[in-house]
PDB file of N, CA and C in Angstrom:
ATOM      1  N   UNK A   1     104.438  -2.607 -47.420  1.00  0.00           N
ATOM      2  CA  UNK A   1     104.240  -3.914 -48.019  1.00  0.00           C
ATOM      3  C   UNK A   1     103.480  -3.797 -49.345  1.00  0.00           C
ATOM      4  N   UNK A   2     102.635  -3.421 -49.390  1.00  0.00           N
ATOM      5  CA  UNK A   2     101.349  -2.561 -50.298  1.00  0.00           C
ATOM      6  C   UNK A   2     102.180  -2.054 -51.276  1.00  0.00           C
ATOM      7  N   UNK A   3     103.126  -1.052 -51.320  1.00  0.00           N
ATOM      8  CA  UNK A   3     103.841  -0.351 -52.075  1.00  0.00           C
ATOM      9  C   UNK A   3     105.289  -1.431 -52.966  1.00  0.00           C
ATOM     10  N   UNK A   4     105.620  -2.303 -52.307  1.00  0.00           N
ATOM     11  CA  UNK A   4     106.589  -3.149 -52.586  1.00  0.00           C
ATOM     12  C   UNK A   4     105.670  -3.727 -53.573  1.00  0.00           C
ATOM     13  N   UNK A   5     104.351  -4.604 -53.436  1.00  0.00           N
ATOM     14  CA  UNK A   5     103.964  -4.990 -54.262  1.00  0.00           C
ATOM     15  C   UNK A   5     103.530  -4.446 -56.212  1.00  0.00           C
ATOM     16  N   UNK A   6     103.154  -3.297 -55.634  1.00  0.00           N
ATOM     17  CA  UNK A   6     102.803  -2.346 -57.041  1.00  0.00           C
ATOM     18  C   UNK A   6     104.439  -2.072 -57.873  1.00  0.00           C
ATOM     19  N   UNK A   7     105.510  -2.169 -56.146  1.00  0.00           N
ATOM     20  CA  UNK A   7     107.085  -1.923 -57.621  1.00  0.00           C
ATOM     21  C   UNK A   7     107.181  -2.741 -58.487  1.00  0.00           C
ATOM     22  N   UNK A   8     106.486  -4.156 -57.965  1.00  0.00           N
ATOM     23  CA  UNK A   8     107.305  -5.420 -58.488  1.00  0.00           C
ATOM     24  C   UNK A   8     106.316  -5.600 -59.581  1.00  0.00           C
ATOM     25  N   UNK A   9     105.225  -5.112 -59.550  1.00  0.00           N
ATOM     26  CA  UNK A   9     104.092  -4.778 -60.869  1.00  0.00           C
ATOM     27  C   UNK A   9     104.289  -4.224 -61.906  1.00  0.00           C
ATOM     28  N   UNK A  10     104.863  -2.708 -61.408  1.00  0.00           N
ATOM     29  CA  UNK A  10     104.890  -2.175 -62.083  1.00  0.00           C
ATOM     30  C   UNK A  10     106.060  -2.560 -63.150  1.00  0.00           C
ATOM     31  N   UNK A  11     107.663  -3.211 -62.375  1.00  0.00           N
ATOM     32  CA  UNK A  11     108.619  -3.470 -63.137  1.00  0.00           C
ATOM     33  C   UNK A  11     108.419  -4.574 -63.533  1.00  0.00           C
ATOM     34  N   UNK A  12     107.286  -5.636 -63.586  1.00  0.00           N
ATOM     35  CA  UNK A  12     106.758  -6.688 -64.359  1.00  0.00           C
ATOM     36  C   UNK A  12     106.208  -6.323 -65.783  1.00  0.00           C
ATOM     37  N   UNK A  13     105.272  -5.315 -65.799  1.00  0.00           N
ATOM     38  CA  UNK A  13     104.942  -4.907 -66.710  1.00  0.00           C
ATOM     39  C   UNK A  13     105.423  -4.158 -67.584  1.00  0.00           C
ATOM     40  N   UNK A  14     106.651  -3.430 -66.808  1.00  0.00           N
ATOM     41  CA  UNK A  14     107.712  -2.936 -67.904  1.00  0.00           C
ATOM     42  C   UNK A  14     108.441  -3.263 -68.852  1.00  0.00           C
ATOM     43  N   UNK A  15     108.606  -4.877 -68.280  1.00  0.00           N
ATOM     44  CA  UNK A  15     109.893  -6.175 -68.894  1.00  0.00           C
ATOM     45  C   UNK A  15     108.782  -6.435 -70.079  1.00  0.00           C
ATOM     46  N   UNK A  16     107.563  -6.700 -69.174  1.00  0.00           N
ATOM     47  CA  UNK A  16     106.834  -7.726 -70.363  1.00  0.00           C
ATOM     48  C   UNK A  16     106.852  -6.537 -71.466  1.00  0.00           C
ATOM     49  N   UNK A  17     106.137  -5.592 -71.776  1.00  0.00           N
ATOM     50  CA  UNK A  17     106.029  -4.392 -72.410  1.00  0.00           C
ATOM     51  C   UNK A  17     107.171  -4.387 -73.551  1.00  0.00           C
ATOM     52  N   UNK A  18     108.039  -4.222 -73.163  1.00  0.00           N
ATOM     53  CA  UNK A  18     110.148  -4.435 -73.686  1.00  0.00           C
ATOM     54  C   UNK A  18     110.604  -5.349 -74.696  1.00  0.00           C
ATOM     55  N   UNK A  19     109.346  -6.459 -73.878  1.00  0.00           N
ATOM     56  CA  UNK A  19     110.042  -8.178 -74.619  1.00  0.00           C
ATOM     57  C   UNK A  19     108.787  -7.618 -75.837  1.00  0.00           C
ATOM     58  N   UNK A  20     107.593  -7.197 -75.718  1.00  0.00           N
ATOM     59  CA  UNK A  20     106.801  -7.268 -76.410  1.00  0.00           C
ATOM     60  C   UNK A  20     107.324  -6.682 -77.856  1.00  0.00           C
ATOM     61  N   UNK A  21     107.953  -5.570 -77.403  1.00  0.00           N
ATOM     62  CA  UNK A  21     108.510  -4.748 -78.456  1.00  0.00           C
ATOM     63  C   UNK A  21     109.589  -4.934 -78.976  1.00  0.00           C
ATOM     64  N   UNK A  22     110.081  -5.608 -78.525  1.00  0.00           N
ATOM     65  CA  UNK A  22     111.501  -6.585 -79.179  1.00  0.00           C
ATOM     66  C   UNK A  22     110.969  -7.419 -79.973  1.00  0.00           C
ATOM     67  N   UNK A  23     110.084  -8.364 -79.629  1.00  0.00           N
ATOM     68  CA  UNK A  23     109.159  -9.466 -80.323  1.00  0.00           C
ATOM     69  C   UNK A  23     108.863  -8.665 -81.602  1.00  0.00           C
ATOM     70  N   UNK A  24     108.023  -7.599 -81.948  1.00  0.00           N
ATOM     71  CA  UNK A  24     107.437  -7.117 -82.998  1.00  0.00           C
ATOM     72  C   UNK A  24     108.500  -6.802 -83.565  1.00  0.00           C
ATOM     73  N   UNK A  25     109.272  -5.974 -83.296  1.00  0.00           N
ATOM     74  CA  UNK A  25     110.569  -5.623 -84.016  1.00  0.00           C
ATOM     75  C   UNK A  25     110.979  -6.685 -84.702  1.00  0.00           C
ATOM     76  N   UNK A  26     111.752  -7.597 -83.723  1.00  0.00           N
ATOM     77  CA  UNK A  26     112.120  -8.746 -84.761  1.00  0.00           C
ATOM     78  C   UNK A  26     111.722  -9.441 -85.549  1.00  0.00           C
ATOM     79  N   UNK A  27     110.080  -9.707 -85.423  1.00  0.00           N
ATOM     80  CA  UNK A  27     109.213 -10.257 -86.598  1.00  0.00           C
ATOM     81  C   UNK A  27     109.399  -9.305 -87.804  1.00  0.00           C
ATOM     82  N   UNK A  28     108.957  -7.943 -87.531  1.00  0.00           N
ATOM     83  CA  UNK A  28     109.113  -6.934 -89.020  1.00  0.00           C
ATOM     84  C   UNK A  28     110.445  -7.157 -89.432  1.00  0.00           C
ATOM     85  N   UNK A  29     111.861  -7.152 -88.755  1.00  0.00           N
ATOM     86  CA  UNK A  29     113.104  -7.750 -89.585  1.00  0.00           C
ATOM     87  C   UNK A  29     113.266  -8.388 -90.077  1.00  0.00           C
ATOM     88  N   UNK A  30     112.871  -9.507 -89.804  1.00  0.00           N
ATOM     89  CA  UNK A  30     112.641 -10.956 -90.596  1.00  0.00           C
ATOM     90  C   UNK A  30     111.318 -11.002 -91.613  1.00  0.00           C
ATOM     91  N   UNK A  31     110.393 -10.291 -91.605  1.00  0.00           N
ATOM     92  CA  UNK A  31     110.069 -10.425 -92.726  1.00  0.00           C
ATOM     93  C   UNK A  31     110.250  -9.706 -93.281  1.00  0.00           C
ATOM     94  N   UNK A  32     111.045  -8.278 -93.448  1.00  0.00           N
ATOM     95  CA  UNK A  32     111.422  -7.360 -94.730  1.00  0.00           C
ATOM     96  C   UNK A  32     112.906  -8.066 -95.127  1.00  0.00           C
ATOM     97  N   UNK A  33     113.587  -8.661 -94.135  1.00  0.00           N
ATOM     98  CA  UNK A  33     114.867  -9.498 -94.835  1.00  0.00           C
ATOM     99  C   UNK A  33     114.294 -10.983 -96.217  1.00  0.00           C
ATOM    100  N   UNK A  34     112.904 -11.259 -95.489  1.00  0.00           N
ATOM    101  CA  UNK A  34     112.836 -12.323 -96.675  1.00  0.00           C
ATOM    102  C   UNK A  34     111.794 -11.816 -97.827  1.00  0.00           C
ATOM    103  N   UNK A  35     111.223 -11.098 -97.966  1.00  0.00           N
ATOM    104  CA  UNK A  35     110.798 -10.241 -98.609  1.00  0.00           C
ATOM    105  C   UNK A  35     111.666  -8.747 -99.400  1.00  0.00           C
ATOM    106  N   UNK A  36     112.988  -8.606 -98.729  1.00  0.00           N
ATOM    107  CA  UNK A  36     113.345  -7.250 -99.541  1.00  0.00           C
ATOM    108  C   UNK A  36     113.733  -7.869-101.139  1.00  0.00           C
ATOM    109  N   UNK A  37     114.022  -9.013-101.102  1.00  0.00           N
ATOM    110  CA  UNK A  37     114.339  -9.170-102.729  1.00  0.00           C
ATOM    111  C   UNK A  37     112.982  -8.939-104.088  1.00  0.00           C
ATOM    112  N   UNK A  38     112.023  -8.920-103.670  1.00  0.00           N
ATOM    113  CA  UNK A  38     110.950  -9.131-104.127  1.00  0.00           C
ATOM    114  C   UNK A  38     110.513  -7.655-104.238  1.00  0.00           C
ATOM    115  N   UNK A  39     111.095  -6.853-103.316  1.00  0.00           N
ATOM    116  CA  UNK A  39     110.483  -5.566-102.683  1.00  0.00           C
ATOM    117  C   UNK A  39     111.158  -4.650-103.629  1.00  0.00           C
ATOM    118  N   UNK A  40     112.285  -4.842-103.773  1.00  0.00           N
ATOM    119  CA  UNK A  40     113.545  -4.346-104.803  1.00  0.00           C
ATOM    120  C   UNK A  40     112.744  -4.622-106.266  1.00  0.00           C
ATOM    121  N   UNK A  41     112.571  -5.857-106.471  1.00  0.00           N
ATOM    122  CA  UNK A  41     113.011  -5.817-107.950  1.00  0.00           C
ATOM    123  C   UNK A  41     111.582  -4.768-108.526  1.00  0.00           C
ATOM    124  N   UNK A  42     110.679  -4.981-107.379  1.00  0.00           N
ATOM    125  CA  UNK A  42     109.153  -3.831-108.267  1.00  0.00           C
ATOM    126  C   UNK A  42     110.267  -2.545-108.888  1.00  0.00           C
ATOM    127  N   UNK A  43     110.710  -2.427-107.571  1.00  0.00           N
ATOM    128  CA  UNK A  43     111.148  -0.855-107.945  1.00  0.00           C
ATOM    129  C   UNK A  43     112.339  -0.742-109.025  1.00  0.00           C
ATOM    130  N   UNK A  44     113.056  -1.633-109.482  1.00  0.00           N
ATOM    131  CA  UNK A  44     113.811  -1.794-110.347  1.00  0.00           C
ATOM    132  C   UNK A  44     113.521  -1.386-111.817  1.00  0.00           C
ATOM    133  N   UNK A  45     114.045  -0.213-112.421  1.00  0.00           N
ATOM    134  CA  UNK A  45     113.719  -0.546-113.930  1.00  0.00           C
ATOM    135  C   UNK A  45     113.792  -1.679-114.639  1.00  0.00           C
ATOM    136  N   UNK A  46     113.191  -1.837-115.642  1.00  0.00           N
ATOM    137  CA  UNK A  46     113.550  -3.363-116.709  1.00  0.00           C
ATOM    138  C   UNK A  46     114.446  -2.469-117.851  1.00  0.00           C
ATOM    139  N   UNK A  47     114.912  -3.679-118.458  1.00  0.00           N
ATOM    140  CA  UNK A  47     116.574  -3.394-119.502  1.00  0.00           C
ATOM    141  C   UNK A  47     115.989  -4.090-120.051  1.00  0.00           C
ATOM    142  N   UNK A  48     115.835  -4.146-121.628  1.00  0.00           N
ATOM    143  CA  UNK A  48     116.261  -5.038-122.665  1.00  0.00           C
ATOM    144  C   UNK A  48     117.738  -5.033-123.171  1.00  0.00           C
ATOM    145  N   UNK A  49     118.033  -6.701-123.536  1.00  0.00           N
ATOM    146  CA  UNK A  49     119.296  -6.492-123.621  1.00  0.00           C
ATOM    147  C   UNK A  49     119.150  -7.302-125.299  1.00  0.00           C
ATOM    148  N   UNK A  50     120.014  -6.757-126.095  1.00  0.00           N
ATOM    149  CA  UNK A  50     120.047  -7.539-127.330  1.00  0.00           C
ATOM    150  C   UNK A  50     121.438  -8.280-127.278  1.00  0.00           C
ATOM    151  N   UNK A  51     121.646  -9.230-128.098  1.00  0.00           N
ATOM    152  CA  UNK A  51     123.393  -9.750-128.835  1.00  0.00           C
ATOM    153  C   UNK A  51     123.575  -8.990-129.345  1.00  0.00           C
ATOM    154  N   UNK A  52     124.732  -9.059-129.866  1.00  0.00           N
ATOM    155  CA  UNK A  52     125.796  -8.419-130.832  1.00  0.00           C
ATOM    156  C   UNK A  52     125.752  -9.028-131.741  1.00  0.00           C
ATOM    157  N   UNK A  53     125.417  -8.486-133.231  1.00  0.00           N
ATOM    158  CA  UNK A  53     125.401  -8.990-134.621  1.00  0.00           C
ATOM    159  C   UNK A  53     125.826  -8.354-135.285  1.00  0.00           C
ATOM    160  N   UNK A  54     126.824  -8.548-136.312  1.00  0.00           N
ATOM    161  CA  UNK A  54     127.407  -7.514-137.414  1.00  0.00           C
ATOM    162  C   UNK A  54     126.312  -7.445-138.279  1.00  0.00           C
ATOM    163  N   UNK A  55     126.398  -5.862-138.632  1.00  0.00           N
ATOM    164  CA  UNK A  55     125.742  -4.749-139.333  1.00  0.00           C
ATOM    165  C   UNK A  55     125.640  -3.952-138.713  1.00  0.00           C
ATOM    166  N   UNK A  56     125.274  -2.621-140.115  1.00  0.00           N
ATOM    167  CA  UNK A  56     125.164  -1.112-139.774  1.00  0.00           C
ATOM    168  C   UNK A  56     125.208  -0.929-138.894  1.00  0.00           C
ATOM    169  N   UNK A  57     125.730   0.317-137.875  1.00  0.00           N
ATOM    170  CA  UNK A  57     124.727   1.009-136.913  1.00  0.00           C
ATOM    171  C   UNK A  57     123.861   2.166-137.200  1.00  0.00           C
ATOM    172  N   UNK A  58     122.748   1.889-136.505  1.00  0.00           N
ATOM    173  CA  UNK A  58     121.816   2.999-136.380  1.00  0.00           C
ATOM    174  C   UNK A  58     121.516   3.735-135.735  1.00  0.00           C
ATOM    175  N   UNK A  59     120.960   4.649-135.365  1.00  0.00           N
ATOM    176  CA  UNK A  59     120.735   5.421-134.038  1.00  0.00           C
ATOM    177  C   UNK A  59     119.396   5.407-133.991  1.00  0.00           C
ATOM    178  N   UNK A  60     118.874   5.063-132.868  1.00  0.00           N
ATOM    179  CA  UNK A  60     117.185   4.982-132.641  1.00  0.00           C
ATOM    180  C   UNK A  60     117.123   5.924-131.348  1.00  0.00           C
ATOM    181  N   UNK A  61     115.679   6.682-131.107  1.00  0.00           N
ATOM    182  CA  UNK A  61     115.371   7.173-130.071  1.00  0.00           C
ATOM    183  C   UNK A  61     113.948   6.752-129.494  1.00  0.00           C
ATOM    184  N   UNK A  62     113.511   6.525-128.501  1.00  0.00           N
ATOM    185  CA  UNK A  62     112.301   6.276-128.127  1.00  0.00           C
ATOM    186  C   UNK A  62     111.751   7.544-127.450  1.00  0.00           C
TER     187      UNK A  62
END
């Protein structure tokens, strides 16, 4: 009887344990899904972009 009780413990605490870690998981997904755009652009180089205007070309180097 004794022993029946500790299974049903023990596989209580397994579930809860499971859900727990599902729970965290899915919170960190959801917030790197609403956050990866933000997360991206740090790492993104920047571009300058000019128009197109007639004259010369030049060649520049930085």
């Amino acid at each position: 009887m004794n022993n029946e009780i500790n299974e049903k413990n023990t596989i209580k605490i397994k579930k809860d344990v499971i859900k727990n870690i599902a729970i965290i998981f899915l919170s960190v997904m959801l917030i790197l899904t609403f956050f990866s755009n933000s997360i991206m652009n740090k790492s993104l180089p920047e571009v300058a972009t000019k128009y197109i205007q007639a004259a010369t070309i030049t060649s520049r180097k930085r």
